[in-house]
PDB file of N, CA and C in Angstrom:
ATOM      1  N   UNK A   1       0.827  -1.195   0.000  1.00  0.00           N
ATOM      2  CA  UNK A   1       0.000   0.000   0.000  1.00  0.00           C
ATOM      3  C   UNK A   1       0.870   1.258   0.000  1.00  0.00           C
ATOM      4  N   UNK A   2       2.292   1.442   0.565  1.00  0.00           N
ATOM      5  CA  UNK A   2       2.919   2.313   0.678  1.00  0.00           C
ATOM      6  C   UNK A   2       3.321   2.793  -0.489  1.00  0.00           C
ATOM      7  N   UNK A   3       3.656   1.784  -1.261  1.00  0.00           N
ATOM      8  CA  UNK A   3       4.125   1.709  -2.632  1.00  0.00           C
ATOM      9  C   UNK A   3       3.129   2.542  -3.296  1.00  0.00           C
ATOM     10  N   UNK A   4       1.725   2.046  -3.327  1.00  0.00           N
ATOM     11  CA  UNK A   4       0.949   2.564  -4.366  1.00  0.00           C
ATOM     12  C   UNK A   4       0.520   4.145  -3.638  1.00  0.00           C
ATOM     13  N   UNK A   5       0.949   4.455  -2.630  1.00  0.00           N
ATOM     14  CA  UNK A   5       0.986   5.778  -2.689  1.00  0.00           C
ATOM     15  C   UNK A   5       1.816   6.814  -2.617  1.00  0.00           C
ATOM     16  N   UNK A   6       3.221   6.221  -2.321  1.00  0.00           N
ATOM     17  CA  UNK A   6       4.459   6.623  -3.223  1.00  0.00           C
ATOM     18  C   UNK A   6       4.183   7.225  -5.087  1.00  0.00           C
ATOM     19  N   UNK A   7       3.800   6.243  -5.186  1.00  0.00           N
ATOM     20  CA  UNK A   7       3.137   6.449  -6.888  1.00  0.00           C
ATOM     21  C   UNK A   7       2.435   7.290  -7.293  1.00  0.00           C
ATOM     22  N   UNK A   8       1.267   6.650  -6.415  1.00  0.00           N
ATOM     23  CA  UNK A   8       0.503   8.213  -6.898  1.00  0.00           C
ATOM     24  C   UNK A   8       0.825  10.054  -6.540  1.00  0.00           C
ATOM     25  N   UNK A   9       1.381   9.327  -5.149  1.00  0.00           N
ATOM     26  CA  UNK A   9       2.001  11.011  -5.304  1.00  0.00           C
ATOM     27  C   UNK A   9       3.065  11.180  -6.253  1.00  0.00           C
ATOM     28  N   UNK A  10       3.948  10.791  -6.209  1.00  0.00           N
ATOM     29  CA  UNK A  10       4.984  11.070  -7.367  1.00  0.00           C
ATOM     30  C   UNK A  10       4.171  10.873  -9.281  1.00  0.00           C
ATOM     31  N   UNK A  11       2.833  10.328  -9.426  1.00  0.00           N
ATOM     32  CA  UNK A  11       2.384  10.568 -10.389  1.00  0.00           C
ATOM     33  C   UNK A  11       1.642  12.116 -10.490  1.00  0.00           C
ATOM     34  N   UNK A  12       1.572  12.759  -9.028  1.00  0.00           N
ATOM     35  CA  UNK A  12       0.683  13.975  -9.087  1.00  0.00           C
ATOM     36  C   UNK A  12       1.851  14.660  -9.340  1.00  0.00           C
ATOM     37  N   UNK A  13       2.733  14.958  -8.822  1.00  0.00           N
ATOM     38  CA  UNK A  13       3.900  16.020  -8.650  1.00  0.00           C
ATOM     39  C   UNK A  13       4.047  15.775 -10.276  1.00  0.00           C
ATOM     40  N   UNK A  14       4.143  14.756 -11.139  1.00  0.00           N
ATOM     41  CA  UNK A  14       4.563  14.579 -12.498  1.00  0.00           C
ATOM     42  C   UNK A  14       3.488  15.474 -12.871  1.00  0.00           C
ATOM     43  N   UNK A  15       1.994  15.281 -12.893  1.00  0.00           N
ATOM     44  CA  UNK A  15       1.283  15.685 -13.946  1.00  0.00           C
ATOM     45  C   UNK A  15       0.631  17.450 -13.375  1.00  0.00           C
ATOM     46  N   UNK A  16       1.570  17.677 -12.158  1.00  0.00           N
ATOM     47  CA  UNK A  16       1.458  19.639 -11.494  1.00  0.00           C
ATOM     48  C   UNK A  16       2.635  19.766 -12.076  1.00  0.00           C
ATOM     49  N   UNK A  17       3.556  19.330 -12.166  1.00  0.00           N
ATOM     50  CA  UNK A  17       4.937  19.981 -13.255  1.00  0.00           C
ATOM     51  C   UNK A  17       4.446  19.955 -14.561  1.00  0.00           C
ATOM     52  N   UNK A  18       3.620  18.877 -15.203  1.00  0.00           N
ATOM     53  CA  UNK A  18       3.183  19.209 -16.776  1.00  0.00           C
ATOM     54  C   UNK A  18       2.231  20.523 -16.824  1.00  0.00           C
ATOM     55  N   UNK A  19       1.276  20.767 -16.024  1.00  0.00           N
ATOM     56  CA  UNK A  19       0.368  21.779 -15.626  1.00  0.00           C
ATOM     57  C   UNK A  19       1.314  23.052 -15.603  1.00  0.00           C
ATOM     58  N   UNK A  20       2.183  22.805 -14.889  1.00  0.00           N
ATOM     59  CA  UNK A  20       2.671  24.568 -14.344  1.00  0.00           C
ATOM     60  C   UNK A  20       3.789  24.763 -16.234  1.00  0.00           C
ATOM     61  N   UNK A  21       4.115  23.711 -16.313  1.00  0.00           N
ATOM     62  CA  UNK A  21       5.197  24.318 -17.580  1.00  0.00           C
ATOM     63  C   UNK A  21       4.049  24.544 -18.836  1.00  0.00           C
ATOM     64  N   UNK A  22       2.907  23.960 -18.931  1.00  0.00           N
ATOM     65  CA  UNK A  22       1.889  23.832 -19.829  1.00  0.00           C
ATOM     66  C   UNK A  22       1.498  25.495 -19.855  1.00  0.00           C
ATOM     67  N   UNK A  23       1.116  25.968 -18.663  1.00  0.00           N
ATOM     68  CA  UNK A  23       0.776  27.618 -17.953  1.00  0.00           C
ATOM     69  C   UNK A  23       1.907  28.509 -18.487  1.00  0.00           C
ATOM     70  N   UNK A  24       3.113  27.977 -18.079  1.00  0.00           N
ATOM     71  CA  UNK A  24       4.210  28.979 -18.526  1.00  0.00           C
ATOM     72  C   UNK A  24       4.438  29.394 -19.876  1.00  0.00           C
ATOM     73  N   UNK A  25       4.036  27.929 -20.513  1.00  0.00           N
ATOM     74  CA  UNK A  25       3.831  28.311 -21.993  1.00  0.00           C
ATOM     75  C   UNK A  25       2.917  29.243 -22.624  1.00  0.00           C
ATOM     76  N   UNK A  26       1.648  28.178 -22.112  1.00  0.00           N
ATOM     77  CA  UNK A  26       0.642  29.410 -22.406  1.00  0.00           C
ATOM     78  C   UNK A  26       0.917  31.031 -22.085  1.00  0.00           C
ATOM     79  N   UNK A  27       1.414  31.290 -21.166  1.00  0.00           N
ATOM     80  CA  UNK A  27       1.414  32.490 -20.902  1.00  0.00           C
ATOM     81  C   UNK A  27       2.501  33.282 -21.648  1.00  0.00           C
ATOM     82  N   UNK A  28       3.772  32.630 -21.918  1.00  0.00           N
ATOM     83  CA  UNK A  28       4.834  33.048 -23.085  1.00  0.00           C
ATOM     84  C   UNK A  28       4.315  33.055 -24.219  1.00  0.00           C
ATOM     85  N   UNK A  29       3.726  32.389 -24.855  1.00  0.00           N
ATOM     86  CA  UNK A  29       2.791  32.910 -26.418  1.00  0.00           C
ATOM     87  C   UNK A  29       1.273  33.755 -26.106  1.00  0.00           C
ATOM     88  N   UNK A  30       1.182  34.330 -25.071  1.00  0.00           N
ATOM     89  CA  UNK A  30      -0.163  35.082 -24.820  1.00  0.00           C
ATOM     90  C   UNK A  30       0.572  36.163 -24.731  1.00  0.00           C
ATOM     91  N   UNK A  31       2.082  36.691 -23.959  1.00  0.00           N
ATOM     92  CA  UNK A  31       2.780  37.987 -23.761  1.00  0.00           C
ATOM     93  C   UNK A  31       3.572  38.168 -25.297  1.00  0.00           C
ATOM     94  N   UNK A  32       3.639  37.111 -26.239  1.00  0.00           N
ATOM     95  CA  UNK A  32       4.322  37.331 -27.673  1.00  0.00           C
ATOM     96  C   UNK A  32       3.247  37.705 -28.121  1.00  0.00           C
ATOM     97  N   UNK A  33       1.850  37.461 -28.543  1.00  0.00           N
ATOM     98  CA  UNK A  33       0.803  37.678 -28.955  1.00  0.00           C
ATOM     99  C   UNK A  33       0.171  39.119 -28.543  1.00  0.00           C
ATOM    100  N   UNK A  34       0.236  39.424 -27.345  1.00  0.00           N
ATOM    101  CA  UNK A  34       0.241  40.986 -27.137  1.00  0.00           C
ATOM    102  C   UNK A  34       1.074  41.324 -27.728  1.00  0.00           C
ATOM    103  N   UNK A  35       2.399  41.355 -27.641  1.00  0.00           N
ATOM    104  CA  UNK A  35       3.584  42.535 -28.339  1.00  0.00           C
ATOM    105  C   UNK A  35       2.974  42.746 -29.468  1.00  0.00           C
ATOM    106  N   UNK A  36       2.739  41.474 -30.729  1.00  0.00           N
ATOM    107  CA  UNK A  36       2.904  41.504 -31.746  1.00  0.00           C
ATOM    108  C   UNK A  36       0.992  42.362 -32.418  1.00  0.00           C
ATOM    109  N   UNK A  37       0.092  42.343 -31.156  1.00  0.00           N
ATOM    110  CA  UNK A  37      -0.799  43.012 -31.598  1.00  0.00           C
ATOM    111  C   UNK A  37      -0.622  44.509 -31.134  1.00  0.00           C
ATOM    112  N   UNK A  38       0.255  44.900 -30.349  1.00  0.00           N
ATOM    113  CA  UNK A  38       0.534  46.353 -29.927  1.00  0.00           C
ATOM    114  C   UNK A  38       1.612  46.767 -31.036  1.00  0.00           C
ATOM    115  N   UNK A  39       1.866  45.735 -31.587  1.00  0.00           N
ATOM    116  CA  UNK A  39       2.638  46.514 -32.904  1.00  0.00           C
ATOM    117  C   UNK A  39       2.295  46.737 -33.934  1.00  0.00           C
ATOM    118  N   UNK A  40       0.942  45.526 -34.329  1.00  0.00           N
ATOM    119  CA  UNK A  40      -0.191  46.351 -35.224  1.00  0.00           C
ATOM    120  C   UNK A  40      -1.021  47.293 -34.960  1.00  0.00           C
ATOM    121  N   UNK A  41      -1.297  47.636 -34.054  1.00  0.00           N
ATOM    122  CA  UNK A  41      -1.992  49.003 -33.109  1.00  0.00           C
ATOM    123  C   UNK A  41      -1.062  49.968 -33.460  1.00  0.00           C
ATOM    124  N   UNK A  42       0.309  50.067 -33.344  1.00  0.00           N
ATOM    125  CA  UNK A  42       0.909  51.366 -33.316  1.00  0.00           C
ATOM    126  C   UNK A  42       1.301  51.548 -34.572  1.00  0.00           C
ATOM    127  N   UNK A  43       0.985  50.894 -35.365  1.00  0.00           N
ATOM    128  CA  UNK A  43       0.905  51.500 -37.059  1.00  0.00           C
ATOM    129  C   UNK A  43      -0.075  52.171 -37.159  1.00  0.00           C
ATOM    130  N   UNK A  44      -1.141  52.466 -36.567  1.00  0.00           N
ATOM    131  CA  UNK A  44      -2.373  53.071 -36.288  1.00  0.00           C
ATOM    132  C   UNK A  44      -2.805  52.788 -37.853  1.00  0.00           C
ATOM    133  N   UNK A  45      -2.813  52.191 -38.536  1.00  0.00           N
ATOM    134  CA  UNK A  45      -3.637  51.977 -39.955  1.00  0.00           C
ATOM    135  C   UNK A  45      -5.011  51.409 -39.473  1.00  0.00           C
ATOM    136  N   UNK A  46      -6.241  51.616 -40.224  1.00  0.00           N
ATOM    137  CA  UNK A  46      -7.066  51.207 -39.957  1.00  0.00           C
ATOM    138  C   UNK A  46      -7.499  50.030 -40.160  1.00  0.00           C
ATOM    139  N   UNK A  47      -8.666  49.345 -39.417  1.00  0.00           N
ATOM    140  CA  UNK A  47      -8.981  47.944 -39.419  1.00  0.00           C
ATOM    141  C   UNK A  47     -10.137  48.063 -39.922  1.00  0.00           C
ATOM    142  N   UNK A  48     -10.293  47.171 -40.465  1.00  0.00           N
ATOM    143  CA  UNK A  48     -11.423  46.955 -41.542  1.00  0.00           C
ATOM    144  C   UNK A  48     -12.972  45.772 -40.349  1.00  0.00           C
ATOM    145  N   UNK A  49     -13.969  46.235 -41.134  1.00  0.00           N
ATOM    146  CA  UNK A  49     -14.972  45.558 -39.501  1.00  0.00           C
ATOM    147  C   UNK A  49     -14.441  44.264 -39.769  1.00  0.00           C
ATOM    148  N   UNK A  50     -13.996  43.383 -39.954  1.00  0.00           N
ATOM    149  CA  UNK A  50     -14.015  41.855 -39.706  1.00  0.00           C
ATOM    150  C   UNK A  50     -12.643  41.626 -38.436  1.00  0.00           C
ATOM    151  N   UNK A  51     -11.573  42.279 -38.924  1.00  0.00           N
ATOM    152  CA  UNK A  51     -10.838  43.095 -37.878  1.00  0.00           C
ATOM    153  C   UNK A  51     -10.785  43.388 -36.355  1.00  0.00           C
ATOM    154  N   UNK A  52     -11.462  44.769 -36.657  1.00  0.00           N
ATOM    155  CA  UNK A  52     -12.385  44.982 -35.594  1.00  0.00           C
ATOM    156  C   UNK A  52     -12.917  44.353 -34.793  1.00  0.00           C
ATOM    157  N   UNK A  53     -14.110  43.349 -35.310  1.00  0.00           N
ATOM    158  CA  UNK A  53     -14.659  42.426 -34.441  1.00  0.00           C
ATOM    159  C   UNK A  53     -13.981  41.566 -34.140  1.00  0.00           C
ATOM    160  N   UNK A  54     -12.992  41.233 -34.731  1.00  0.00           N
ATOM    161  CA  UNK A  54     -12.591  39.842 -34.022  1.00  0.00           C
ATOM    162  C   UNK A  54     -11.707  40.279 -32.960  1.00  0.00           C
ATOM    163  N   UNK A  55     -11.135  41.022 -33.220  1.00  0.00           N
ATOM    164  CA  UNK A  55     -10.040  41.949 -32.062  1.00  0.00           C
ATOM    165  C   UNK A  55     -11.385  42.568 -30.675  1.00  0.00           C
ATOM    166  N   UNK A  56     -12.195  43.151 -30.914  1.00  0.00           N
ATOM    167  CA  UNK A  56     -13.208  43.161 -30.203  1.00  0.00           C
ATOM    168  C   UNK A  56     -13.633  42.197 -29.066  1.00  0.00           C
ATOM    169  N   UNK A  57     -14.048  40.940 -29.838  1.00  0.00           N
ATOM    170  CA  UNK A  57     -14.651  39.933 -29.337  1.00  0.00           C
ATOM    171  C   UNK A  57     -13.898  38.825 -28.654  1.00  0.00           C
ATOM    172  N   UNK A  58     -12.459  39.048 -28.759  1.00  0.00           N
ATOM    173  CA  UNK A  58     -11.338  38.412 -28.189  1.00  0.00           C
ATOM    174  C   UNK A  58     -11.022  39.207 -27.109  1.00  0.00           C
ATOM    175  N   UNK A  59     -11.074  40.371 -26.818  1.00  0.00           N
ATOM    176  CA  UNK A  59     -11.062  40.915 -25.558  1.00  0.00           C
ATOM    177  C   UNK A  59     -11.937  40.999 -24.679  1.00  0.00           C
ATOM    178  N   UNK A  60     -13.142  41.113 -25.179  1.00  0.00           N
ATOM    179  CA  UNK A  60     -14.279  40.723 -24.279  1.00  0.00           C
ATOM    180  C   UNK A  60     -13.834  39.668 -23.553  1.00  0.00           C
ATOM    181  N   UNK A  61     -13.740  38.421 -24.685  1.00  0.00           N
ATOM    182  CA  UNK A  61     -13.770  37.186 -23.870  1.00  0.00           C
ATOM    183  C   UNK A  61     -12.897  37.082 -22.440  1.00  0.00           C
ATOM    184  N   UNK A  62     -11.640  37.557 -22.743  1.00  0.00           N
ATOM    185  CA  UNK A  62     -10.563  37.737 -22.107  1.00  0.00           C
ATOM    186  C   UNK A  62     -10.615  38.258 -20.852  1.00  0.00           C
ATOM    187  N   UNK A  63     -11.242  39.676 -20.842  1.00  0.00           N
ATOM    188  CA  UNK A  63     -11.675  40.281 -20.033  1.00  0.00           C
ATOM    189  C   UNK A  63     -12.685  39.790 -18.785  1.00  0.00           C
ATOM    190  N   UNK A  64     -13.695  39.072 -19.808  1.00  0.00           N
ATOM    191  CA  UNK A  64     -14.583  38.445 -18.823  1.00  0.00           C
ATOM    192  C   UNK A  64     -14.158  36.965 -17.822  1.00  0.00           C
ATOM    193  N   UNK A  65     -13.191  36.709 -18.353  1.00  0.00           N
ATOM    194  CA  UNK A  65     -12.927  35.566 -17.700  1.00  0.00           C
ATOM    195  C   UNK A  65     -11.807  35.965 -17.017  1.00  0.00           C
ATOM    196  N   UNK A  66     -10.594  37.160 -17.465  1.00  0.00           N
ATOM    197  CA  UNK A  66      -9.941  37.145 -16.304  1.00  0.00           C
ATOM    198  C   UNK A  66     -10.765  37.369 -15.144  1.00  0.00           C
ATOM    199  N   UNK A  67     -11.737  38.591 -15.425  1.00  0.00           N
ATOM    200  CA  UNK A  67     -11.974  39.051 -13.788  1.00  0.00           C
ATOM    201  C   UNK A  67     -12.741  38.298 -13.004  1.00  0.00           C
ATOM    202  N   UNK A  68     -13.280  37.068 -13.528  1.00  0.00           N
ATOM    203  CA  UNK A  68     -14.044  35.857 -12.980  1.00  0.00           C
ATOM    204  C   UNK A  68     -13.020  35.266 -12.315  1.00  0.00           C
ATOM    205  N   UNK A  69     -11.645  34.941 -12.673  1.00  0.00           N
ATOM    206  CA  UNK A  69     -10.407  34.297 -12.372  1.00  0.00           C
ATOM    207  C   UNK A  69      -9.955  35.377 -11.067  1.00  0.00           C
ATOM    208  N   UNK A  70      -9.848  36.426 -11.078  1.00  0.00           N
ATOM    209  CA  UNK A  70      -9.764  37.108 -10.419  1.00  0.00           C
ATOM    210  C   UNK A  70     -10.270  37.468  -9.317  1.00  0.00           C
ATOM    211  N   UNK A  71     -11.920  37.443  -9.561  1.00  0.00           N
ATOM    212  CA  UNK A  71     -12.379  37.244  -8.182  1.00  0.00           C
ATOM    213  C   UNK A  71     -12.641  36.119  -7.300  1.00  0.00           C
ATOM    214  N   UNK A  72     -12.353  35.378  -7.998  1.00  0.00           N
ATOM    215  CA  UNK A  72     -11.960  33.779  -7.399  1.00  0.00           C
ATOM    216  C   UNK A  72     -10.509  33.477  -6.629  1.00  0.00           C
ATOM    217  N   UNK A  73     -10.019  34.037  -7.364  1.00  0.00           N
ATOM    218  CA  UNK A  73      -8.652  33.380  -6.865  1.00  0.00           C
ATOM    219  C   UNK A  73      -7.447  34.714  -6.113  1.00  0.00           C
ATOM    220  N   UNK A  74      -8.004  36.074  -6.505  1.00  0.00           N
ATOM    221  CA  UNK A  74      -7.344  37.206  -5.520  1.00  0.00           C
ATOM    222  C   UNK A  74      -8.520  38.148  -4.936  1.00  0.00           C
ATOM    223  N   UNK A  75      -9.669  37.613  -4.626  1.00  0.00           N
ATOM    224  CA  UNK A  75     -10.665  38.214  -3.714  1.00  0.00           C
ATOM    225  C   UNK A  75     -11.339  39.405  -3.734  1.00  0.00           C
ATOM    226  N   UNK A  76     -10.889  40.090  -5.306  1.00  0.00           N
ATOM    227  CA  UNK A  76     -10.531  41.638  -5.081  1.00  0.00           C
ATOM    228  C   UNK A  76     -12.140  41.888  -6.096  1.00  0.00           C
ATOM    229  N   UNK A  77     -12.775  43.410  -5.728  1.00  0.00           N
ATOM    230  CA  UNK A  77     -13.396  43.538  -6.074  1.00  0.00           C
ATOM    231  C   UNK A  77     -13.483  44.549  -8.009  1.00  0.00           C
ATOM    232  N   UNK A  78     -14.229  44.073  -8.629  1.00  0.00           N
ATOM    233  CA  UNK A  78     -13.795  44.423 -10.273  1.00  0.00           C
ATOM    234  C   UNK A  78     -14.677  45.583  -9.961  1.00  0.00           C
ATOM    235  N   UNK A  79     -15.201  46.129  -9.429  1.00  0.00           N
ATOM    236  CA  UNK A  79     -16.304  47.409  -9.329  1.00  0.00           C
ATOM    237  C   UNK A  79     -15.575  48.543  -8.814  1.00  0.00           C
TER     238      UNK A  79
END
């Protein structure tokens, strides 16, 4: 029995290290993905509506779920 929970913990610690480097990633192509849209922003050329909306509707999303994440997990009030 010791064994099999040797295991499983050392199978959790395996699959919270795939989790946290999985996060780190994600979050390194989400901070490249900003730069590279603040550098189409500062050409200030205009966006055409398909553009627009999708750039729009990707921040919404974003928005709405950080501050859901946010008030879950740092207590703080979005108001």
């Amino acid at each position: 029995m010791a064994v099999e929970t040797l295991f499983a913990q050392t199978a959790r610690k395996v699959v919270n290290a795939k989790d946290h480097n999985e996060t780190d990633n994600t979050l390194r192509e989400f901070g490249k993905c900003a730069v590279a849209l603040r550098n189409v922003l500062y050409q200030d050329r205009a966006l055409n509506e398909v553009e627009f909306l999708f750039i729009e509707n990707h921040f919404q999303v974003l928005q709405m779920v950080y501050l859901r994440w946010k008030r879950k997990h740092r207590g703080v009030s979005t108001e």
